[in-house]
PDB file of N, CA and C in Angstrom:
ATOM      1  N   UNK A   1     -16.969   6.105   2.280  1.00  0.00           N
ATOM      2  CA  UNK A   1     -16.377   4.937   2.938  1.00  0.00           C
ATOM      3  C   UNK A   1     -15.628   4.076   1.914  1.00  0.00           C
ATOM      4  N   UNK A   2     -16.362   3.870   0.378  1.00  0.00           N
ATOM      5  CA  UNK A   2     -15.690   3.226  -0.195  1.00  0.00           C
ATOM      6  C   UNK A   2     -14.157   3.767  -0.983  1.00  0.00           C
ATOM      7  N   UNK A   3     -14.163   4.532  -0.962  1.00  0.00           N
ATOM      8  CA  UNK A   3     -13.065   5.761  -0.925  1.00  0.00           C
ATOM      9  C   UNK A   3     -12.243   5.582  -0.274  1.00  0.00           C
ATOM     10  N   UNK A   4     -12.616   5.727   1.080  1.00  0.00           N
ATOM     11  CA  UNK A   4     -11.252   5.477   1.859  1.00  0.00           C
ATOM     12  C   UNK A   4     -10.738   4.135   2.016  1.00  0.00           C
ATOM     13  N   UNK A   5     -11.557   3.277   1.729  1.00  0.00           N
ATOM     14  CA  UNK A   5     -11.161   1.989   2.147  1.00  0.00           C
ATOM     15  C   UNK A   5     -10.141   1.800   0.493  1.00  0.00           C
ATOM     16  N   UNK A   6     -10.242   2.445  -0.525  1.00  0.00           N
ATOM     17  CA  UNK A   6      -9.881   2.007  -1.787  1.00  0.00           C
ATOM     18  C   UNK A   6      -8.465   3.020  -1.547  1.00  0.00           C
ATOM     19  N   UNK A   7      -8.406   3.945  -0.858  1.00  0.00           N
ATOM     20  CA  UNK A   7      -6.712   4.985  -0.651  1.00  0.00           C
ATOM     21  C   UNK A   7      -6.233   3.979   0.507  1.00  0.00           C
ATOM     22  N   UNK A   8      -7.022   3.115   1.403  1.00  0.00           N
ATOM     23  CA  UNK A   8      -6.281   2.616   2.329  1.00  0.00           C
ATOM     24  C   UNK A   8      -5.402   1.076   1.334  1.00  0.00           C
ATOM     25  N   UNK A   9      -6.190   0.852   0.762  1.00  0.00           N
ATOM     26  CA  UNK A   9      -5.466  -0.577   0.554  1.00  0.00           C
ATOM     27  C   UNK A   9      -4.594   0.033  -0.824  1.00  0.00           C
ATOM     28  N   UNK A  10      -4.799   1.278  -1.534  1.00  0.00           N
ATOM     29  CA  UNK A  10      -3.236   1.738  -2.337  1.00  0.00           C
ATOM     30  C   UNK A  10      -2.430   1.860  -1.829  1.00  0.00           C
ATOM     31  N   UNK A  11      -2.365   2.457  -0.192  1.00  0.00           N
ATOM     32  CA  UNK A  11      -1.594   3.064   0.320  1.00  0.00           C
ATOM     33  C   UNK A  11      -0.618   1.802   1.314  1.00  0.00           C
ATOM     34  N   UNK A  12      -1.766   1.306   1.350  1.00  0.00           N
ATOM     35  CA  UNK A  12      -0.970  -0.676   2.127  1.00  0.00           C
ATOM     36  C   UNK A  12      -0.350  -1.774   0.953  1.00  0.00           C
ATOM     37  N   UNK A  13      -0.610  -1.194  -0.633  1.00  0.00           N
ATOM     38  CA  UNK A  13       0.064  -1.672  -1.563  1.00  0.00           C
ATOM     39  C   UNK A  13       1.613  -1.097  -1.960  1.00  0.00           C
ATOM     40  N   UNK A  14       1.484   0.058  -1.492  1.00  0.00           N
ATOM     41  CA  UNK A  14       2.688   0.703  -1.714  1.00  0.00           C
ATOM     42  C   UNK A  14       3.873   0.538  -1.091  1.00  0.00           C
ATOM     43  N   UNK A  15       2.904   0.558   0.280  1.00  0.00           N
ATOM     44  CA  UNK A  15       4.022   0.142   1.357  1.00  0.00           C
ATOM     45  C   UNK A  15       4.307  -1.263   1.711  1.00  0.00           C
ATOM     46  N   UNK A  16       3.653  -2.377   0.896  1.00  0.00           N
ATOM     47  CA  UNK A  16       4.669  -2.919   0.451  1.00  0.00           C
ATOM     48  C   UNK A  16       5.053  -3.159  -0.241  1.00  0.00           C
ATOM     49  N   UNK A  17       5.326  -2.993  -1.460  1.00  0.00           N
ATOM     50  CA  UNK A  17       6.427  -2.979  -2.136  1.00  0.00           C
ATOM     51  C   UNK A  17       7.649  -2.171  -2.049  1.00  0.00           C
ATOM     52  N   UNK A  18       7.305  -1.184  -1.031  1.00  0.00           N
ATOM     53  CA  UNK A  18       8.528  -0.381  -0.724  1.00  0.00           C
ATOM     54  C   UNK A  18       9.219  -1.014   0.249  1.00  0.00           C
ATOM     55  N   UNK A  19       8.546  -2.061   1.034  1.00  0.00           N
ATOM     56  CA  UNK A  19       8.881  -3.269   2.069  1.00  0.00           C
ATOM     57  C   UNK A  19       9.470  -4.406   1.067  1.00  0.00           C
ATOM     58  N   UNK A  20       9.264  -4.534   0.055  1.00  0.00           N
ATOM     59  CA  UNK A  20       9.708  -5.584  -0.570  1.00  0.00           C
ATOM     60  C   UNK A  20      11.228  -5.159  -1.358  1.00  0.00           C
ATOM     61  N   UNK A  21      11.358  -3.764  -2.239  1.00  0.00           N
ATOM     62  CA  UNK A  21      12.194  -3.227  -2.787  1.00  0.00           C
ATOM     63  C   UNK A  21      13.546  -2.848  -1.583  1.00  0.00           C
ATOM     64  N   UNK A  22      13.046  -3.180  -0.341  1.00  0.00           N
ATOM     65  CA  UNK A  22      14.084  -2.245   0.508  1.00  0.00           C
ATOM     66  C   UNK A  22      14.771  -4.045   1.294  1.00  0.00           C
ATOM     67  N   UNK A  23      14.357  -4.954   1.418  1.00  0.00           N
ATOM     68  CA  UNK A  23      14.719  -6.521   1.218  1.00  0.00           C
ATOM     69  C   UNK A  23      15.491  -6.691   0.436  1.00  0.00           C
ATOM     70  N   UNK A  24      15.117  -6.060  -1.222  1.00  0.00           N
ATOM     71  CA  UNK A  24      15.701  -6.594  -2.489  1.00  0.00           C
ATOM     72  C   UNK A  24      17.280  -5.771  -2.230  1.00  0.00           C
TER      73      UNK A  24
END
């Protein structure tokens, strides 16, 4: 559980900054 919860919030970090880079 703590696993996934630790790929979920990389994977919600990524996307945004790919939300932020695609703004820029």
């Amino acid at each position: 559980m703590v696993a996934h919860f630790y790929i979920s919030s990389q994977w919600l970090t990524s996307v945004l900054h790919s939300s932020c880079l695609a703004m820029l």
